[in-house]
N, C-alpha and C. Protein backbone atom coordinates (compact mmCIF):
# COMPACT_ATOMS: atom_id res chain seq x y z
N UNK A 1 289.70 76.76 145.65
CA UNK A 1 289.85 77.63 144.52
C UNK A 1 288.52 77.85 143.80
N UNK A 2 287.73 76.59 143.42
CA UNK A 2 286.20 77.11 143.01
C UNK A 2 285.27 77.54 144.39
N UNK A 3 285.67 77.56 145.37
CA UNK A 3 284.81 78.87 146.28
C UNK A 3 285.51 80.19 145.79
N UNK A 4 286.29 80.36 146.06
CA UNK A 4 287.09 81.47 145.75
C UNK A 4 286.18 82.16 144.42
N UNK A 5 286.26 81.95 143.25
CA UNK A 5 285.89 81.54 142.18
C UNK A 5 284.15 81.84 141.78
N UNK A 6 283.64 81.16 142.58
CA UNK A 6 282.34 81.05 142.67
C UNK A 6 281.80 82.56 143.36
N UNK A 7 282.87 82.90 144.84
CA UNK A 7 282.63 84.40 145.30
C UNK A 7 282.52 85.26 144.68
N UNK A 8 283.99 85.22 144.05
CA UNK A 8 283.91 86.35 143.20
C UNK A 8 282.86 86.38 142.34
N UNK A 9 282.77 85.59 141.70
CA UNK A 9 281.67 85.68 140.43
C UNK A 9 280.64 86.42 140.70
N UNK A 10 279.92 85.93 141.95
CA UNK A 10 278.49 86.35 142.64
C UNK A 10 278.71 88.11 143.16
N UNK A 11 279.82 88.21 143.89
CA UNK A 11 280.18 89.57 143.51
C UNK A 11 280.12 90.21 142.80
N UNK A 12 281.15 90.16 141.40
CA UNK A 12 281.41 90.73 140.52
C UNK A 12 279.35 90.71 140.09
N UNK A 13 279.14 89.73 139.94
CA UNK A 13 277.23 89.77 139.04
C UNK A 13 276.52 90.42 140.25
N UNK A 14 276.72 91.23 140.91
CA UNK A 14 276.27 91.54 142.11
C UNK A 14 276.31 93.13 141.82
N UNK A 15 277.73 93.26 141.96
CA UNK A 15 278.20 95.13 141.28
C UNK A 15 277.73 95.34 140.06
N UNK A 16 277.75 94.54 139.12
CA UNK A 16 277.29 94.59 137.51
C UNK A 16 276.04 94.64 137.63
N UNK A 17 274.57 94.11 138.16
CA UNK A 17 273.53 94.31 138.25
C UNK A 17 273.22 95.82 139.37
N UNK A 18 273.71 95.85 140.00
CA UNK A 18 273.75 97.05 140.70
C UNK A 18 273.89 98.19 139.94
N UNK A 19 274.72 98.23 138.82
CA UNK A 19 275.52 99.23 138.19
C UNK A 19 274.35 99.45 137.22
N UNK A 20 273.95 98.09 136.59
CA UNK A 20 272.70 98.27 135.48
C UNK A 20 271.39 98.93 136.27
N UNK A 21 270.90 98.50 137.54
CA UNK A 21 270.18 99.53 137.87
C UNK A 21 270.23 100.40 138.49
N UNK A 22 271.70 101.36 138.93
CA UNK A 22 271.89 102.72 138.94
C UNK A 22 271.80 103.37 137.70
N UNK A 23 272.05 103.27 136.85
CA UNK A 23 271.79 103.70 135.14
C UNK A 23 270.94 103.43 135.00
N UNK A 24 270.00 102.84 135.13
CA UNK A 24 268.40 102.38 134.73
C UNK A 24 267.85 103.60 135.37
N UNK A 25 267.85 103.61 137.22
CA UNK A 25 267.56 104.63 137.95
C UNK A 25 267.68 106.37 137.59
N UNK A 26 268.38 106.57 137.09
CA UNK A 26 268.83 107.59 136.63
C UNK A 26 268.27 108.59 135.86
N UNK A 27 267.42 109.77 136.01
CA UNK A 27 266.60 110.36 135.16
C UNK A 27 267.51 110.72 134.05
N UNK A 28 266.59 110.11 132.63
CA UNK A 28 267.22 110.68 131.25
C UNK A 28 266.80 112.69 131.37
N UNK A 29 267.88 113.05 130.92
CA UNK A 29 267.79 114.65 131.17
C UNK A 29 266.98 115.19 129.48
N UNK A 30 266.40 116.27 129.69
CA UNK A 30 266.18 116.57 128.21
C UNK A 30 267.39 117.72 127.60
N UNK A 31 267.64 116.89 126.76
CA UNK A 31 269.25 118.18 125.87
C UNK A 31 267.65 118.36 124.28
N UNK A 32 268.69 119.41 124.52
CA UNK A 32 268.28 120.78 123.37
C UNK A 32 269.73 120.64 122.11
N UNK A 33 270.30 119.93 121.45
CA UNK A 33 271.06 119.96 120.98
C UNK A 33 271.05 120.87 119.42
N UNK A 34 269.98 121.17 119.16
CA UNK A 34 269.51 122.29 118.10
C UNK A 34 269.79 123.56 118.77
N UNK A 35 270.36 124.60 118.04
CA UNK A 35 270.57 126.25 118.52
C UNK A 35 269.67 126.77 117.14
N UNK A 36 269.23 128.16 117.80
CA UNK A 36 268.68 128.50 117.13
C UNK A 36 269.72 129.89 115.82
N UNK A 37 269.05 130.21 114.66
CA UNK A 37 269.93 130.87 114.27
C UNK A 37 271.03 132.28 114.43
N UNK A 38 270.19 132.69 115.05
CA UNK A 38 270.69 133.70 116.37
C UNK A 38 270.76 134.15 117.42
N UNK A 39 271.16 134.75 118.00
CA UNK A 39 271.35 134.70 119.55
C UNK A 39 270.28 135.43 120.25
N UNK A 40 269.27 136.82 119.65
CA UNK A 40 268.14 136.51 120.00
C UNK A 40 267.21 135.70 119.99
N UNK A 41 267.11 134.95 118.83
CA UNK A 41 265.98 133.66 118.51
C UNK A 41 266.18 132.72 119.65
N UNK A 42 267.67 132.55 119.96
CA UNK A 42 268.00 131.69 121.17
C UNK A 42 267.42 132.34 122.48
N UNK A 43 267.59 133.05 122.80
CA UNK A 43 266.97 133.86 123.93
C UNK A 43 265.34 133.51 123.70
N UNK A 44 264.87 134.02 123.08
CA UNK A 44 263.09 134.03 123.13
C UNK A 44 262.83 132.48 123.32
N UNK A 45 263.86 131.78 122.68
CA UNK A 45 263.49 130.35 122.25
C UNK A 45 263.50 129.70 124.00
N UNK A 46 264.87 129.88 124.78
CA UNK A 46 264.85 129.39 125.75
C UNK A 46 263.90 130.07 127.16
N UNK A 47 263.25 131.06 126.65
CA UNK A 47 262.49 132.26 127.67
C UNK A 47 261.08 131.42 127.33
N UNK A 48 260.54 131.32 126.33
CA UNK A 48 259.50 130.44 125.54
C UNK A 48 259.37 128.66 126.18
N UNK A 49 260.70 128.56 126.43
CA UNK A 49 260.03 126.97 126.46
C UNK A 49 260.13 126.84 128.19
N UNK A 50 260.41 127.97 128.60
CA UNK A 50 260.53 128.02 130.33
C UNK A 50 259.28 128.35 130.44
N UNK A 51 258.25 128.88 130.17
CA UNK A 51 257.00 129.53 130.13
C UNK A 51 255.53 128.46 129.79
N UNK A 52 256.19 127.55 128.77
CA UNK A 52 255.11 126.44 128.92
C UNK A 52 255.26 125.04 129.90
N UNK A 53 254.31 124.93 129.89
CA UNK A 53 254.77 123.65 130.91
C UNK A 53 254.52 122.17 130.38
N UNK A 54 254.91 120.96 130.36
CA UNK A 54 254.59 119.96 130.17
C UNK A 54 253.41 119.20 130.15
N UNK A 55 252.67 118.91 129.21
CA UNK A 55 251.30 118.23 129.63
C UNK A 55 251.60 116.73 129.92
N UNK A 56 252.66 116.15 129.85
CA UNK A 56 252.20 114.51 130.40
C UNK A 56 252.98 114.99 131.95
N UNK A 57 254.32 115.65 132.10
CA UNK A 57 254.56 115.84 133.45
C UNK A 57 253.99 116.62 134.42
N UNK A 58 253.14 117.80 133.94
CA UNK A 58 252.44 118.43 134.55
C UNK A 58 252.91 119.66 135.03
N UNK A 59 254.07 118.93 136.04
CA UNK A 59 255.08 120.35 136.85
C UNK A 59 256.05 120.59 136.35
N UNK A 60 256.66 120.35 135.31
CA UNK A 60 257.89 120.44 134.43
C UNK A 60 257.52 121.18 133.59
N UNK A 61 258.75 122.14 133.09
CA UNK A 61 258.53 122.82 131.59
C UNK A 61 258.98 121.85 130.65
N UNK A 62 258.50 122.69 129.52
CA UNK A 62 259.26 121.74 128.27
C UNK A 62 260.73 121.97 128.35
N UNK A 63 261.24 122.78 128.67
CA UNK A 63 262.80 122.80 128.75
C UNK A 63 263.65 122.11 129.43
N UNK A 64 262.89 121.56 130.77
CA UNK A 64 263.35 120.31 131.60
C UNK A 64 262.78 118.98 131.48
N UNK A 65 261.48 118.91 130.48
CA UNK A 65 261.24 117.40 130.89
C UNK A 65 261.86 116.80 129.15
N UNK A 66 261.92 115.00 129.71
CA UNK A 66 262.87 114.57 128.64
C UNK A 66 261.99 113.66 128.17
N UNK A 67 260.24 113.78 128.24
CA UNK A 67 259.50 113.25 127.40
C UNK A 67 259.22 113.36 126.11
N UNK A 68 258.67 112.54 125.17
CA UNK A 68 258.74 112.82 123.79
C UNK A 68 257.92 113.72 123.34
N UNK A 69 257.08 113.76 124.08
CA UNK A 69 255.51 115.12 123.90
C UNK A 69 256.58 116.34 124.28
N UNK A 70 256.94 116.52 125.21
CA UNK A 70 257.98 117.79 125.28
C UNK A 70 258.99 118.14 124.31
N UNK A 71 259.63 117.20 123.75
CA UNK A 71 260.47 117.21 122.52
C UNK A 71 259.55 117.39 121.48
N UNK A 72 258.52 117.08 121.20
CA UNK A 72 257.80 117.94 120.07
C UNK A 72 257.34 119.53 120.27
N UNK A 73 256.62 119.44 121.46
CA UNK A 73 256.83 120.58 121.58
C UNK A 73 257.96 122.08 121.40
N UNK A 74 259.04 121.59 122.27
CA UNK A 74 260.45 122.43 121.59
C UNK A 74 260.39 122.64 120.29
N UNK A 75 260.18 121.33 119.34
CA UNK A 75 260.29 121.52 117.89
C UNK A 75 259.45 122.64 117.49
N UNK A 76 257.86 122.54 117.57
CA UNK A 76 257.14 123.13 117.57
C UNK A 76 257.75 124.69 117.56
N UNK A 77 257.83 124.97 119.42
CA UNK A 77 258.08 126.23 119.54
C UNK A 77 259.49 126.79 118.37
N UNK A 78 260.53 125.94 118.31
CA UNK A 78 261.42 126.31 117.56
C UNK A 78 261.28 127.04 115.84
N UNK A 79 260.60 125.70 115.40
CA UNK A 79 259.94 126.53 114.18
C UNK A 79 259.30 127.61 113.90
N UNK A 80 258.03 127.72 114.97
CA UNK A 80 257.29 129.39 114.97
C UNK A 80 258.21 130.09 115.28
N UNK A 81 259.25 129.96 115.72
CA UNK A 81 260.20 130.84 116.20
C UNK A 81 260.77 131.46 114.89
N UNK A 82 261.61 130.51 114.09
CA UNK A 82 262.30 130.59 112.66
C UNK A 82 261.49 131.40 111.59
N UNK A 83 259.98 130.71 111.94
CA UNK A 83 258.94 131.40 110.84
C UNK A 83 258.58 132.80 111.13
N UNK A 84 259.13 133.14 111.95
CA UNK A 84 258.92 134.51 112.16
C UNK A 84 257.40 134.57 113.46
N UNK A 85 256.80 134.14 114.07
CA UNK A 85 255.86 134.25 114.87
C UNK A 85 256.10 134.98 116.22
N UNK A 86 255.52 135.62 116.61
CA UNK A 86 255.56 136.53 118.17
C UNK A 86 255.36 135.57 119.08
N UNK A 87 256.11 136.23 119.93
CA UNK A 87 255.99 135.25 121.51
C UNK A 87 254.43 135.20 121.88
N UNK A 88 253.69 136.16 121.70
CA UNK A 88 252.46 135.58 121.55
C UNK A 88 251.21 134.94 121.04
N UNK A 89 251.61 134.83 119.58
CA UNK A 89 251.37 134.19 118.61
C UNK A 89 251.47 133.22 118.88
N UNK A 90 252.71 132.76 119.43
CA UNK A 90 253.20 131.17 119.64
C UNK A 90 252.38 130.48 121.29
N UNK A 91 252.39 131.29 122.20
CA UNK A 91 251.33 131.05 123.35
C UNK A 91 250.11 130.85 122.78
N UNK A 92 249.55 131.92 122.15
CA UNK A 92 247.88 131.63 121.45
C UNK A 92 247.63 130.52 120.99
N UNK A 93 248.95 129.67 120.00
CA UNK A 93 248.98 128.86 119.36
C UNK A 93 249.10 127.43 120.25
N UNK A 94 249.76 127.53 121.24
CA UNK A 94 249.72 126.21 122.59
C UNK A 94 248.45 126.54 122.62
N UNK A 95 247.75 127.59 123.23
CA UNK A 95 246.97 127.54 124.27
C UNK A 95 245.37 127.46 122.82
N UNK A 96 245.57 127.42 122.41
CA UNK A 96 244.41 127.18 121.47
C UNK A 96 244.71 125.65 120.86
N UNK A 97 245.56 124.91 121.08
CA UNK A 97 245.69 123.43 121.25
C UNK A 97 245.50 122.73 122.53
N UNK A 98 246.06 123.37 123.40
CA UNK A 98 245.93 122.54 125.08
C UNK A 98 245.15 123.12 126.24
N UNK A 99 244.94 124.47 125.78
CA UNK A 99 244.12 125.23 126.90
C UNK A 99 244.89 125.99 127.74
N UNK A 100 244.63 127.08 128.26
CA UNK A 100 245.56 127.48 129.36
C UNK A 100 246.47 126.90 130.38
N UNK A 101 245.60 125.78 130.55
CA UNK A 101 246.69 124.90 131.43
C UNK A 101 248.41 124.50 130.81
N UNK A 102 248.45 124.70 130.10
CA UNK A 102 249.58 124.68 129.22
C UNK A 102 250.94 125.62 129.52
N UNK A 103 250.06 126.88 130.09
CA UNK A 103 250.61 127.93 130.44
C UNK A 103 251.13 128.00 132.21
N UNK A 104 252.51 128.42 132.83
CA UNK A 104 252.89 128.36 133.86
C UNK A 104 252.05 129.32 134.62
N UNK A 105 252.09 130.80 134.12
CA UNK A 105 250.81 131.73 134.47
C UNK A 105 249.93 132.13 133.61
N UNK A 106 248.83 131.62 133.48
CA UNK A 106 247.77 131.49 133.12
C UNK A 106 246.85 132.97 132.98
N UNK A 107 246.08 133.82 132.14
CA UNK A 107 245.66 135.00 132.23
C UNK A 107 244.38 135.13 133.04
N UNK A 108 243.99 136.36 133.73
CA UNK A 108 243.22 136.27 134.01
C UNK A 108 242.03 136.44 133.81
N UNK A 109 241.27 134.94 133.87
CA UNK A 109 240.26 135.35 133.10
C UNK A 109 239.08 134.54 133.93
N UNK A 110 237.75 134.52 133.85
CA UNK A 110 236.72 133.87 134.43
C UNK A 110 237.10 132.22 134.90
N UNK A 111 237.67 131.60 133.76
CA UNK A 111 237.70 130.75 133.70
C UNK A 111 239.28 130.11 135.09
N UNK A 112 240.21 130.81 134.82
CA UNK A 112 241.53 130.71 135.21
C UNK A 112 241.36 131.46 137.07
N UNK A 113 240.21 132.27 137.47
CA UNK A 113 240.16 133.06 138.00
C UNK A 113 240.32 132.70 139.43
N UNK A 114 239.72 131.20 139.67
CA UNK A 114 240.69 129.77 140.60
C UNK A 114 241.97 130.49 140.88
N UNK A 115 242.97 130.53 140.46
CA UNK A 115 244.25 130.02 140.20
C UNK A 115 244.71 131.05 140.82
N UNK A 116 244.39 132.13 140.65
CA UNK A 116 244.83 133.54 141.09
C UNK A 116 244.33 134.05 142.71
N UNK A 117 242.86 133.44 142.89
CA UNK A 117 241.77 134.13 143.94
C UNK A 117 242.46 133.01 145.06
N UNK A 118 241.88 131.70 144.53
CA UNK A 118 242.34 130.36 145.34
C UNK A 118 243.42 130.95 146.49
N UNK A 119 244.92 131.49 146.36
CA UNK A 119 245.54 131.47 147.26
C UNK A 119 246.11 132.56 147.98
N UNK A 120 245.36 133.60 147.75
CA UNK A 120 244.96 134.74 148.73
C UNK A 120 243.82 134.75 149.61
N UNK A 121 242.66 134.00 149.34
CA UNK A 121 241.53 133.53 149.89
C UNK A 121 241.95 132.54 151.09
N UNK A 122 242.54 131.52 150.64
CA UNK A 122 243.42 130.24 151.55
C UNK A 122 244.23 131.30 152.56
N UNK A 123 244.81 131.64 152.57
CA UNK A 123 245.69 132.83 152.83
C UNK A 123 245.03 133.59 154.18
N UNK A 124 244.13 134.25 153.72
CA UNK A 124 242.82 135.12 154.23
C UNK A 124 242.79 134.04 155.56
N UNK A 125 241.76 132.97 155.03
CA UNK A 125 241.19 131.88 155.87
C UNK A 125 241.88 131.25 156.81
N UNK A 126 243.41 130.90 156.94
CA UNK A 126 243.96 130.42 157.24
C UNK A 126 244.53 131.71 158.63
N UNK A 127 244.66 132.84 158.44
CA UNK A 127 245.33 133.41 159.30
C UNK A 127 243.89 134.02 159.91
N UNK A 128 242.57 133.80 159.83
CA UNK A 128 241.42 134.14 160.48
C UNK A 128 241.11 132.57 161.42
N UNK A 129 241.76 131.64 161.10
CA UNK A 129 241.61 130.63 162.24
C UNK A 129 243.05 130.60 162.68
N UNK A 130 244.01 131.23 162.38
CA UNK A 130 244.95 130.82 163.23
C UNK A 130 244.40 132.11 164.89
N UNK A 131 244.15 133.25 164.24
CA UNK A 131 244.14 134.38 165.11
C UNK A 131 242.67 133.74 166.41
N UNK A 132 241.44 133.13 165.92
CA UNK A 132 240.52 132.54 166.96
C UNK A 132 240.71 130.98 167.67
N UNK A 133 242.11 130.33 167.26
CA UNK A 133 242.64 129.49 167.95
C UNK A 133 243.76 130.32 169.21
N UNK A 134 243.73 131.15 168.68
CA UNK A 134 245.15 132.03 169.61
C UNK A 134 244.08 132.51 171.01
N UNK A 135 243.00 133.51 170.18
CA UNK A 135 242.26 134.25 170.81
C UNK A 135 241.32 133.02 171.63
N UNK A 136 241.29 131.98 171.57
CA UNK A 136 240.56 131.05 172.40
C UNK A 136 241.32 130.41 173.10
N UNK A 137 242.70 130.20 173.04
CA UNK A 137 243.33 129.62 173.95
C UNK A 137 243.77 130.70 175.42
N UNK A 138 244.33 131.57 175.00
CA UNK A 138 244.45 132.70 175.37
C UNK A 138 242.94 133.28 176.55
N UNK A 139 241.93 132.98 175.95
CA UNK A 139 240.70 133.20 176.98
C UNK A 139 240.32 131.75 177.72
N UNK A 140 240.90 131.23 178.02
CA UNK A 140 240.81 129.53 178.87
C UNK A 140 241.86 129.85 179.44
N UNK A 141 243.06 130.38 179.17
CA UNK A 141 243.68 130.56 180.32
C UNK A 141 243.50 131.52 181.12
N UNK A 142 242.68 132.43 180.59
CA UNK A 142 243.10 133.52 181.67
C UNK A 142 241.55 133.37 182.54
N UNK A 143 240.77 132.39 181.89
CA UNK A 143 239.20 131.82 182.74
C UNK A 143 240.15 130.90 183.50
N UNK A 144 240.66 130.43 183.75
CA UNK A 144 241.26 129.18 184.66
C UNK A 144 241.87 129.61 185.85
N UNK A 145 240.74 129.15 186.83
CA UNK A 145 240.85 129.51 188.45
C UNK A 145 241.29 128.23 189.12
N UNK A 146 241.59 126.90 188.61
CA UNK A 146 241.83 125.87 189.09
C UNK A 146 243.67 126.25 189.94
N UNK A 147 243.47 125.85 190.92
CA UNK A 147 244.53 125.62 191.49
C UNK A 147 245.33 124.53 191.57
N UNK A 148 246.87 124.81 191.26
CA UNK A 148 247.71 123.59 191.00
C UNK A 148 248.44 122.92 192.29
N UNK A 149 248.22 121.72 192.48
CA UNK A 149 248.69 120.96 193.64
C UNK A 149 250.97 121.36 193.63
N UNK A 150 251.13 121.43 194.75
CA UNK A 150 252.55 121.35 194.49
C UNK A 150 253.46 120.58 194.38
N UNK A 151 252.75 119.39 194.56
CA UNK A 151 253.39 118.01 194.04
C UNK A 151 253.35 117.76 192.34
N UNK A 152 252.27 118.53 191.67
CA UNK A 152 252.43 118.54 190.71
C UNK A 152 253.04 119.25 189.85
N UNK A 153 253.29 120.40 190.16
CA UNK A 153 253.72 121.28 189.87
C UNK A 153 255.56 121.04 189.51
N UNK A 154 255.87 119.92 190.95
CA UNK A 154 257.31 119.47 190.69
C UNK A 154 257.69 118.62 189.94
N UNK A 155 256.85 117.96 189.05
CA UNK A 155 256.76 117.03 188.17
C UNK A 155 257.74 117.65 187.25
């Protein structure tokens, strides 16, 4: 009866620690539980926070990440929102705190000009060596006078 007893126990503290770190595991989500006062303000508000992106997550907007720098941010955007500020007012206003990087698309400008060139260039480059790997394989075979044994051939 204390095996019995003892099993279970180690079980049961077995599922219960398991359980504590599936919930541990578990990404905390970010909720928005503030609405804004009207249903356009809500619109710009949720179009607005899809548009900046997270500076501690990097690849996340503020609307998906559930860090506390992102939750200020929302606040942030929310208020310029209330106070009456333009959707670009309120970008100028990130981006004259964090820099363009702040921004999902970034303007084009000298500085940003990476971001835009970078992957049409890659692009370019990439299908100018795929076409002289083609065009070189393609001329080795058709240079290749070697004759194939017919034992090998049945391999």
């Amino acid at each position: 009866m204390r095996r019995l007893r003892a099993i279970f126990l180690a079980q049961f503290g077995a599922l219960m620690f398991g359980a504590l770190m599936l919930g541990a595991a578990l990404p905390s989500a970010a909720f928005d539980i503030e609405s804004m006062p009207t249903p356009a303000m809500q619109k710009r508000y949720d179009a607005m926070i899809h548009e900046l992106r997270c500076m501690q997550c990097q690849n996340q907007s503020i609307a998906d990440s559930p860090v506390g720098l992102a939750e200020d941010l929302r606040r942030d955007v929310r208020e310029q929102i209330i106070a009456g500020k333009t959707d670009a007012e309120i970008r100028a206003s990130m981006v004259d705190r964090y820099g363009n990087v702040i921004l999902f698309r970034p303007p084009f400008q000298g500085s940003t000009a990476w971001v835009w060139v970078a992957p049409v260039l890659l692009l370019i480059l990439g299908v100018f060596v795929a076409v002289r790997v083609v065009r070189k394989r393609t001329s080795m075979v058709a240079g290749d006078d070697s004759v194939v044994d017919t034992d090998e051939s049945s391999r």
